[in-house]
Every structure is written in structure tokens, then in C-alpha cells.
C-alpha atoms as a PDB file:
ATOM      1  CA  UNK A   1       0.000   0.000   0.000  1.00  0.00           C
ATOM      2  CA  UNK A   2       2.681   1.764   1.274  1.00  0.00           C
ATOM      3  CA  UNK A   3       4.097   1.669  -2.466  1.00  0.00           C
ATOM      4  CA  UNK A   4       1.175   2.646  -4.450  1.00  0.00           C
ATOM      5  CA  UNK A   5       0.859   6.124  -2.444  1.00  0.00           C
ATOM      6  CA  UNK A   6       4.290   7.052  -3.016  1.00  0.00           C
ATOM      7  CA  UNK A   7       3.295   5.871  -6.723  1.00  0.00           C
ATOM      8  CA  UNK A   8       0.153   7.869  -7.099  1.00  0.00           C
ATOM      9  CA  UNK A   9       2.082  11.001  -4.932  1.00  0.00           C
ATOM     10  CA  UNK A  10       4.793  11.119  -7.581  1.00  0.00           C
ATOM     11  CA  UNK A  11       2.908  11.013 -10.537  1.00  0.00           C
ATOM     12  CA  UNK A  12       0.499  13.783  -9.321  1.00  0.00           C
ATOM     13  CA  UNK A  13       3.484  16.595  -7.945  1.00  0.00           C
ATOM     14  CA  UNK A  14       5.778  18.891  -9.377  1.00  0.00           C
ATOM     15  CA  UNK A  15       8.463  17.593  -6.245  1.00  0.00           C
ATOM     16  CA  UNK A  16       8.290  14.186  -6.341  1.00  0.00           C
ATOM     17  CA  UNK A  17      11.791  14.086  -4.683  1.00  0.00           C
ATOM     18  CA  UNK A  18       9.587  15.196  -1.233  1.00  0.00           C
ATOM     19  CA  UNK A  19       7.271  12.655  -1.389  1.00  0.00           C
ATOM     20  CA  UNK A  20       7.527  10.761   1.483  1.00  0.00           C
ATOM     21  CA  UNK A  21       5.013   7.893   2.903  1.00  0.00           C
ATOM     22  CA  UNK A  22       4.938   6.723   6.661  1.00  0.00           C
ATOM     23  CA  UNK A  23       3.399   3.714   7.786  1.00  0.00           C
ATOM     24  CA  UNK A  24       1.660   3.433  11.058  1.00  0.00           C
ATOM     25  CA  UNK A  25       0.322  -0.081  12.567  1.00  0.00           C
ATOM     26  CA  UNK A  26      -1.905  -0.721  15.884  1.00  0.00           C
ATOM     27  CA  UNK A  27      -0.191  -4.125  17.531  1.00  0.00           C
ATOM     28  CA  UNK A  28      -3.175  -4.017  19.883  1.00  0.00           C
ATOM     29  CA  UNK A  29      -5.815  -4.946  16.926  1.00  0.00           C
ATOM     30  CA  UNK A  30      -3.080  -6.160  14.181  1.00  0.00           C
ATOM     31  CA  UNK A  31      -5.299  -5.010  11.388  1.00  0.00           C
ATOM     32  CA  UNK A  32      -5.239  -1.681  11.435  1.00  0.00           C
ATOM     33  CA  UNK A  33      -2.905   0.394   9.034  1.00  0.00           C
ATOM     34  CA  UNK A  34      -2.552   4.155   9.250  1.00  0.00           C
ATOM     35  CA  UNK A  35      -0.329   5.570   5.769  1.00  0.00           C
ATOM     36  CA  UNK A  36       0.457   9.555   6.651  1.00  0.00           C
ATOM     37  CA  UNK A  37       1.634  11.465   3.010  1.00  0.00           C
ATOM     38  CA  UNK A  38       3.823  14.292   3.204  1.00  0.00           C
ATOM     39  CA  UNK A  39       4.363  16.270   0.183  1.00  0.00           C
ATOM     40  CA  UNK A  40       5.533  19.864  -0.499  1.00  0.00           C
ATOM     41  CA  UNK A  41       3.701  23.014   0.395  1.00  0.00           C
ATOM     42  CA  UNK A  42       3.521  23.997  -3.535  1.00  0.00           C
ATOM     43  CA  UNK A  43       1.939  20.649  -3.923  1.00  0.00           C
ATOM     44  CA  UNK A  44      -0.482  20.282  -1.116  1.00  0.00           C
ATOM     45  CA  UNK A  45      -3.245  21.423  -3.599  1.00  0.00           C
ATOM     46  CA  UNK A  46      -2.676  19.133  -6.492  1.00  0.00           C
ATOM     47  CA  UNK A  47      -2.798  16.136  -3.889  1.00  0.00           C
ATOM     48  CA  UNK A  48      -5.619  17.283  -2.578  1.00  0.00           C
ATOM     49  CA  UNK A  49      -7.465  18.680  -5.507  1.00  0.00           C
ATOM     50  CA  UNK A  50     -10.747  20.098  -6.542  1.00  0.00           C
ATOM     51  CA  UNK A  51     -13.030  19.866  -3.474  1.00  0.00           C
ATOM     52  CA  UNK A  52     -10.740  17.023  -2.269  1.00  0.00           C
ATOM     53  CA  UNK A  53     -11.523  14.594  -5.151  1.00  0.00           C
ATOM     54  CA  UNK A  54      -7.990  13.318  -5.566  1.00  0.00           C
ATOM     55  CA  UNK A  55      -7.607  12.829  -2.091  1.00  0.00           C
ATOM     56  CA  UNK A  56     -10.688  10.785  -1.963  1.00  0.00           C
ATOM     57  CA  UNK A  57      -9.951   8.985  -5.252  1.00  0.00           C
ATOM     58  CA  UNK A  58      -6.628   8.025  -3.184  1.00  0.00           C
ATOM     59  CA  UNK A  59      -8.226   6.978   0.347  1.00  0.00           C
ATOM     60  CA  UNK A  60     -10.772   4.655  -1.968  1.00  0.00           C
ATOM     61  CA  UNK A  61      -7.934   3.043  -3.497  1.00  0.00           C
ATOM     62  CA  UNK A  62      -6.108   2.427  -0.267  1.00  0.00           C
ATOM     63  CA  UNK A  63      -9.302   0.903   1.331  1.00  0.00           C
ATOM     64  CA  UNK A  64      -9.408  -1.328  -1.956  1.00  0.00           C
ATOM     65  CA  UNK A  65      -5.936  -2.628  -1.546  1.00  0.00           C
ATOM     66  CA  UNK A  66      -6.441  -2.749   2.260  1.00  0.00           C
ATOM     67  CA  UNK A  67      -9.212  -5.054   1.729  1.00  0.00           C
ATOM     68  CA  UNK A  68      -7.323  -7.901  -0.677  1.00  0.00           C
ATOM     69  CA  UNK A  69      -4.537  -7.577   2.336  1.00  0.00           C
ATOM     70  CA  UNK A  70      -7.407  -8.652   4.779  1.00  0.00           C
ATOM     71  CA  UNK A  71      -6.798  -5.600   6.872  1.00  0.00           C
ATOM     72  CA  UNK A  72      -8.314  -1.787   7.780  1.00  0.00           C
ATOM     73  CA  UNK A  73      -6.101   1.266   6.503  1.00  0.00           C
ATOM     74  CA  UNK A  74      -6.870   4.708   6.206  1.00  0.00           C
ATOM     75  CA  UNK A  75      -4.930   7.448   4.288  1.00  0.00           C
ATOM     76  CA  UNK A  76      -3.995  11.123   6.175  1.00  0.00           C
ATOM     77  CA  UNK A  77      -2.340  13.948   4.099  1.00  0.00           C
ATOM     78  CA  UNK A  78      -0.140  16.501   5.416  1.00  0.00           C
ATOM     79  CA  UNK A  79       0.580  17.559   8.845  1.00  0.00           C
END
């Protein structure tokens, strides 16, 4: 999952050099995944996009690929 972010993130920014993707897991429930994007100020808005689309477009695919891994992830951007 962790791969297709930074994938999407790069193809989408003008700095793809400050793409960066962290993953965050809960031991306590084991199927929980928590991916946190940071990208450039200048590109904040592109990631996002109009009326968050992209963002959502993104968080749906994460959820997709979540679910063929058999676990729960959500998708935060920014700080």
C-alpha cells in the first residue's frame, strides 16, 4: 500500500523528490494500518485537488488494496 501512495504522490506533484510515505500499525488490533503522506507546500493542492476529489480517489484506493490484504487502513495527508 505503502508503495502505491508514493506511486500515485509522484505522478500527481511537481516535487516528487519530497514525497515521502509513513506507515503506522496498531499491535493491539493487528489489522489496522494508518499511511500519513507528506508532500511539499507547492503541492499540497494538487494532492488534494478540486473539493478534495484526488484525495478521496486516493483513500478509496487504499481501502481497496487494504481489503485484498485482509486488513483496515486509512490514508492522512499533510501535517
Amino acid at each position: 500500500m505503502k508503495e502505491l501512495v508514493e506511486f500515485i504522490a509522484k505522478a500527481i506533484v511537481d516535487h516528487p523528490d519530497d514525497v515521502e510515505v509513513e506507515v503506522e500499525e496498531y499491535e493491539e488490533d493487528g489489522d489496522r494500518v494508518i499511511l500519513h503522506l507528506y508532500v511539499a507546500d507547492d503541492d499540497m493542492g494538487k494532492v488534494i485537488g478540486k473539493q478534495g476529489r484526488i484525495a478521496n480517489a486516493m483513500r478509496d484506493l487504499v481501502k481497496v488494496a487494504a481489503v485484498q490484504r485482509g486488513v483496515r487502513a486509512s490514508l492522512d495527508i499533510g501535517d
